[in-house]
Every structure is written in structure tokens, then in C-alpha cells.
C-alpha atoms as a PDB file:
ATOM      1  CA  UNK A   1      86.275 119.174 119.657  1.00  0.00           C
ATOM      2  CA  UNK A   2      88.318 121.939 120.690  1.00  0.00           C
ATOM      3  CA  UNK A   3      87.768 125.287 120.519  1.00  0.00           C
ATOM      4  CA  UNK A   4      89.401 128.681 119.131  1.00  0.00           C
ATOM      5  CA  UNK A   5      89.862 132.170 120.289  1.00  0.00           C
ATOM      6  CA  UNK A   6      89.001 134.081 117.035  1.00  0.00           C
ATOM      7  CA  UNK A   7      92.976 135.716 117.311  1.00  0.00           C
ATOM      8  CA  UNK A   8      94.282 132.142 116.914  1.00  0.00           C
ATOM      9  CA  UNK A   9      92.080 131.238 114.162  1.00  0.00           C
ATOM     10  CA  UNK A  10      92.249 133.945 112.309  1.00  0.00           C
ATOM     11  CA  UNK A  11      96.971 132.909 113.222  1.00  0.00           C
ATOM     12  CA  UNK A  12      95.645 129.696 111.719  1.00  0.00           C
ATOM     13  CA  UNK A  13      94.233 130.672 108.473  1.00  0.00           C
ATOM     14  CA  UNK A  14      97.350 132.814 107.654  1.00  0.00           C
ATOM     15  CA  UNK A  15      99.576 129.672 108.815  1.00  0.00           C
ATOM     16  CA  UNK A  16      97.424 127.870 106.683  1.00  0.00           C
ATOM     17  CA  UNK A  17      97.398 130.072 103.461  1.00  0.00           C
ATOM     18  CA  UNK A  18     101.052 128.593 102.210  1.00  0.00           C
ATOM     19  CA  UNK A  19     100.198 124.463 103.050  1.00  0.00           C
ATOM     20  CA  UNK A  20      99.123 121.970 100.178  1.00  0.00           C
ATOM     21  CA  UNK A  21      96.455 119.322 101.000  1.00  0.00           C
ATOM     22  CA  UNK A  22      97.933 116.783 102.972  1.00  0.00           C
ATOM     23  CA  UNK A  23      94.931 114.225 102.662  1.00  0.00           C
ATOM     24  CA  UNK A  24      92.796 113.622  99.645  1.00  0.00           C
ATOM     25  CA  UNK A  25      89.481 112.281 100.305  1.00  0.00           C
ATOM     26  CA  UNK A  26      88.150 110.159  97.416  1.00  0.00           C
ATOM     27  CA  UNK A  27      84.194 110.037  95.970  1.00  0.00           C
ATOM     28  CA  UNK A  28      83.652 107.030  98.670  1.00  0.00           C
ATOM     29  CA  UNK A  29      83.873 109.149 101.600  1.00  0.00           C
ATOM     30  CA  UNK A  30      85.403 108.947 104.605  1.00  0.00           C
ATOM     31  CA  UNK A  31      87.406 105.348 105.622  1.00  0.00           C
ATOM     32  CA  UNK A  32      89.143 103.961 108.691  1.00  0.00           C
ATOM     33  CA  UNK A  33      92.687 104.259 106.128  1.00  0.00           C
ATOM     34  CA  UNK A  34      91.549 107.811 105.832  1.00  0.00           C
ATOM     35  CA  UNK A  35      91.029 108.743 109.424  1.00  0.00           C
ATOM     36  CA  UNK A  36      94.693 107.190 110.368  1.00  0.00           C
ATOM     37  CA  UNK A  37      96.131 109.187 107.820  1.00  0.00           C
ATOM     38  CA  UNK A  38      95.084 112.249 108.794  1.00  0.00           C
ATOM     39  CA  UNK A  39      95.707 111.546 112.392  1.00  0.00           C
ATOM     40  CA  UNK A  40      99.440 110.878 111.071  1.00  0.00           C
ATOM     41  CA  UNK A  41      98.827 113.986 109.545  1.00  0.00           C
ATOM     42  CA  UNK A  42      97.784 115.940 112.775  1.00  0.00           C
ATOM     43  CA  UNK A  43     100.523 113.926 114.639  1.00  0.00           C
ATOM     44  CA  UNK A  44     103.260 115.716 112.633  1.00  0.00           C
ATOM     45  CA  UNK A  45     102.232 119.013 111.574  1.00  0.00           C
ATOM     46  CA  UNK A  46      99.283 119.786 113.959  1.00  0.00           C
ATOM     47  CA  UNK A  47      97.847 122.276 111.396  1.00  0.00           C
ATOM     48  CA  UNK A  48      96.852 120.336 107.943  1.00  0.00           C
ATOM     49  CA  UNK A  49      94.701 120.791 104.867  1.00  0.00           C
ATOM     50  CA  UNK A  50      92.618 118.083 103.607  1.00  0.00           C
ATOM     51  CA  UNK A  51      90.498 118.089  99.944  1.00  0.00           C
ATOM     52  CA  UNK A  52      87.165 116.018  99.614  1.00  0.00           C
ATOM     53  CA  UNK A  53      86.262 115.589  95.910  1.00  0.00           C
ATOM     54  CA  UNK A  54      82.507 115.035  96.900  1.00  0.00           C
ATOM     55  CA  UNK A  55      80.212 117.799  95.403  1.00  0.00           C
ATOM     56  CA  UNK A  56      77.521 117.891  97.758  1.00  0.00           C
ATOM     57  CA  UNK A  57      77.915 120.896 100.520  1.00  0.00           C
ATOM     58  CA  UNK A  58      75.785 119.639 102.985  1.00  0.00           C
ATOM     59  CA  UNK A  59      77.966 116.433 102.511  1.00  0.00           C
ATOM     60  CA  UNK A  60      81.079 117.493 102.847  1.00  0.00           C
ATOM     61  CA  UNK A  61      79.871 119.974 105.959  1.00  0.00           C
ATOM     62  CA  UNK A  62      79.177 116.941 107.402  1.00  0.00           C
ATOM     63  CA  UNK A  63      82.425 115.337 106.688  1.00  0.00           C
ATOM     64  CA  UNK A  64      84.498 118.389 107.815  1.00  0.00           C
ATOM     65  CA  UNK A  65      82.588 117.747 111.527  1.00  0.00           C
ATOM     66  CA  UNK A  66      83.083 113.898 111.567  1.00  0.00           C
ATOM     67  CA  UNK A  67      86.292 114.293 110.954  1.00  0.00           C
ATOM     68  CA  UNK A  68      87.085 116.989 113.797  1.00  0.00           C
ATOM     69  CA  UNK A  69      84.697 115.174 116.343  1.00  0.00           C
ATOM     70  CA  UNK A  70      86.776 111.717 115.494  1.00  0.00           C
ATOM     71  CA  UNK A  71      89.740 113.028 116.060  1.00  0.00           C
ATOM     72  CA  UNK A  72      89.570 115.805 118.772  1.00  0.00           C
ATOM     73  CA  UNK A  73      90.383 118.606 116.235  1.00  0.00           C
ATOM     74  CA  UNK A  74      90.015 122.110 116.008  1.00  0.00           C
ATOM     75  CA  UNK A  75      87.749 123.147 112.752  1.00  0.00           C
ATOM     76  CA  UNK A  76      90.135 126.130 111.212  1.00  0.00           C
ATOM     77  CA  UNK A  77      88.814 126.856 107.739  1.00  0.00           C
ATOM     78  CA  UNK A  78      86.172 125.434 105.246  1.00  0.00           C
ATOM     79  CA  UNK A  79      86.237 126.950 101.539  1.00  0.00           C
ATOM     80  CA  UNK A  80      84.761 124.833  98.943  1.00  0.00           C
ATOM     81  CA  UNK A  81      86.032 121.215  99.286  1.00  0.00           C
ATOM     82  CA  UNK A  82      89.436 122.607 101.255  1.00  0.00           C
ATOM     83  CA  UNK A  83      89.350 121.620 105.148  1.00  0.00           C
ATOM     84  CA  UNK A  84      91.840 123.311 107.117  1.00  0.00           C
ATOM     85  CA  UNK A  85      91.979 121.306 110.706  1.00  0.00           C
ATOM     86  CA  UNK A  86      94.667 121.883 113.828  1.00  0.00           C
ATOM     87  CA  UNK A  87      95.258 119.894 116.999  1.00  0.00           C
ATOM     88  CA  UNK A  88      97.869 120.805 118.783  1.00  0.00           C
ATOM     89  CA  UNK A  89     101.237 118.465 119.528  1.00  0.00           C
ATOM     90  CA  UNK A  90     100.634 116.469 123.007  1.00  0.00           C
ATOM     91  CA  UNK A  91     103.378 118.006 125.549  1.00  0.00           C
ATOM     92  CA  UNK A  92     105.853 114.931 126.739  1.00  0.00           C
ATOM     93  CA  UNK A  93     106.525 115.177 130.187  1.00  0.00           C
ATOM     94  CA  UNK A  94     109.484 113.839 129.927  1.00  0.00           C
ATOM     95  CA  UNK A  95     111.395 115.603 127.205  1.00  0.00           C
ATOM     96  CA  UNK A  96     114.417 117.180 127.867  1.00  0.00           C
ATOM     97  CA  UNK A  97     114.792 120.644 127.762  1.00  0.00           C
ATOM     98  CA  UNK A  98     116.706 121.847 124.754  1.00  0.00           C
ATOM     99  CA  UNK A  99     120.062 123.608 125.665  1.00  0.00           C
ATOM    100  CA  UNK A 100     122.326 125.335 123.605  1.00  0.00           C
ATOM    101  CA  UNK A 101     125.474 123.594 122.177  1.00  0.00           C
ATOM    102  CA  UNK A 102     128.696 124.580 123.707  1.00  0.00           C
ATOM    103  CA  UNK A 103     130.294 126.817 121.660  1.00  0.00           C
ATOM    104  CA  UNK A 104     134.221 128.384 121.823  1.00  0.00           C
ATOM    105  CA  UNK A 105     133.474 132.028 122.529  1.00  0.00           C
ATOM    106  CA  UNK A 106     134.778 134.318 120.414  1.00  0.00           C
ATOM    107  CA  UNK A 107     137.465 136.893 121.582  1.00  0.00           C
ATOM    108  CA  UNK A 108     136.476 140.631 121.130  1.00  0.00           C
ATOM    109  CA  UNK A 109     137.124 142.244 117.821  1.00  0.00           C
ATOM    110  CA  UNK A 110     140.904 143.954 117.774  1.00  0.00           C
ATOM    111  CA  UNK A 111     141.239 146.930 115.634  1.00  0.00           C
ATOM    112  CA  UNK A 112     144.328 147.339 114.071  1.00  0.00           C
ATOM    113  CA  UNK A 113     145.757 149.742 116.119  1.00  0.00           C
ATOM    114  CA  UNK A 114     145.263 147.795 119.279  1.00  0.00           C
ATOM    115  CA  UNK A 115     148.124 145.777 117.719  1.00  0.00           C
ATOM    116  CA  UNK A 116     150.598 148.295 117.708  1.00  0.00           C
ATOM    117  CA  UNK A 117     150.512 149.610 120.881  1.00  0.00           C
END
């Protein structure tokens, strides 16, 4: 599992506070379907909510660690049956660096009395 600075969870939370549950997680529990859709789920957003309708706590405590020790997540946030998890995006090696588009530059603003001279 990986670990946060207090600063970066507390970035998290606030990050966090806008998202809707990206992953539902049924009565049954927890199932390989559901593991690879939260990994799709970490894949493209990094930072995701997930609900559990189970009503046990110590249950879905439980759940909330499986599920970050299965897939090498950060545990962000646990309020009632809301999971807030982050992993970060793997770096590429070989992406390109992003450079600007080329772009006409614009002449310098004339006033109108640099035309009349």
C-alpha cells in the first residue's frame, strides 16, 4: 500500500469532495469483475470513490483494506460506506514531451495615432 503525507491527503479529500462513486459494490462483496473495474477506475482518474452497500463496519473496514492492499492503493477517506482511494498514474518513459503548438505571433497593438504619423 502506499502511503500519504497528511498535506496530500488532506489535497485528496478536497479533490475528492466534488467526485461521484465510480464503483458500486453490491451486498455479495467484493468480486474479481469488481476489482478490474476499479483498477480501470484507478487507471484513468487515479483518485476515485467507491460505495459498498454492506451494513456491517467492521465489514466494510475490511473491504476498504482488501481493496487498497490488492491493488497497491493509497487509502484517502472512509465515511460511512464511501471509500475514497488514489494511486497515482504510472510515468511512461517514453512519452513525448508536450510542446506548444506553433502559433502566428501577433504584431504589437497600434494606437491610432501611430497611423497618422
Amino acid at each position: 500500500m502506499i502511503t500519504l503525507t497528511i498535506a496530500h491527503r488532506r489535497e485528496l479529500k478536497a479533490r475528492a469532495h466534488a467526485l461521484n462513486p465510480v464503483v458500486m459494490i453490491g451486498k455479495t462483496g467484493l468480486s474479481a469483475s469488481v476489482i478490474e473495474e476499479i483498477e480501470r477506475g484507478l487507471v484513468s482518474h487515479e483518485l476515485i470513490k467507491i460505495k459498498a452497500q454492506i451494513d456491517d463496519r467492521i465489514a466494510r473496514n475490511a473491504l476498504f483494506e482488501e481493496i487498497c492492499q490488492q491493488l497497491n492503493a493509497a487509502p484517502v477517506q472512509h465515511i460511512g460506506k464511501i471509500f475514497v482511494i488514489y494511486r497515482p498514474k504510472p510515468e511512461e518513459a517514453d512519452k513525448k514531451p508536450a510542446r506548444a503548438p506553433d502559433r502566428k505571433k501577433r504584431e504589437p497593438f497600434r494606437t491610432k495615432r501611430s497611423f497618422q504619423s
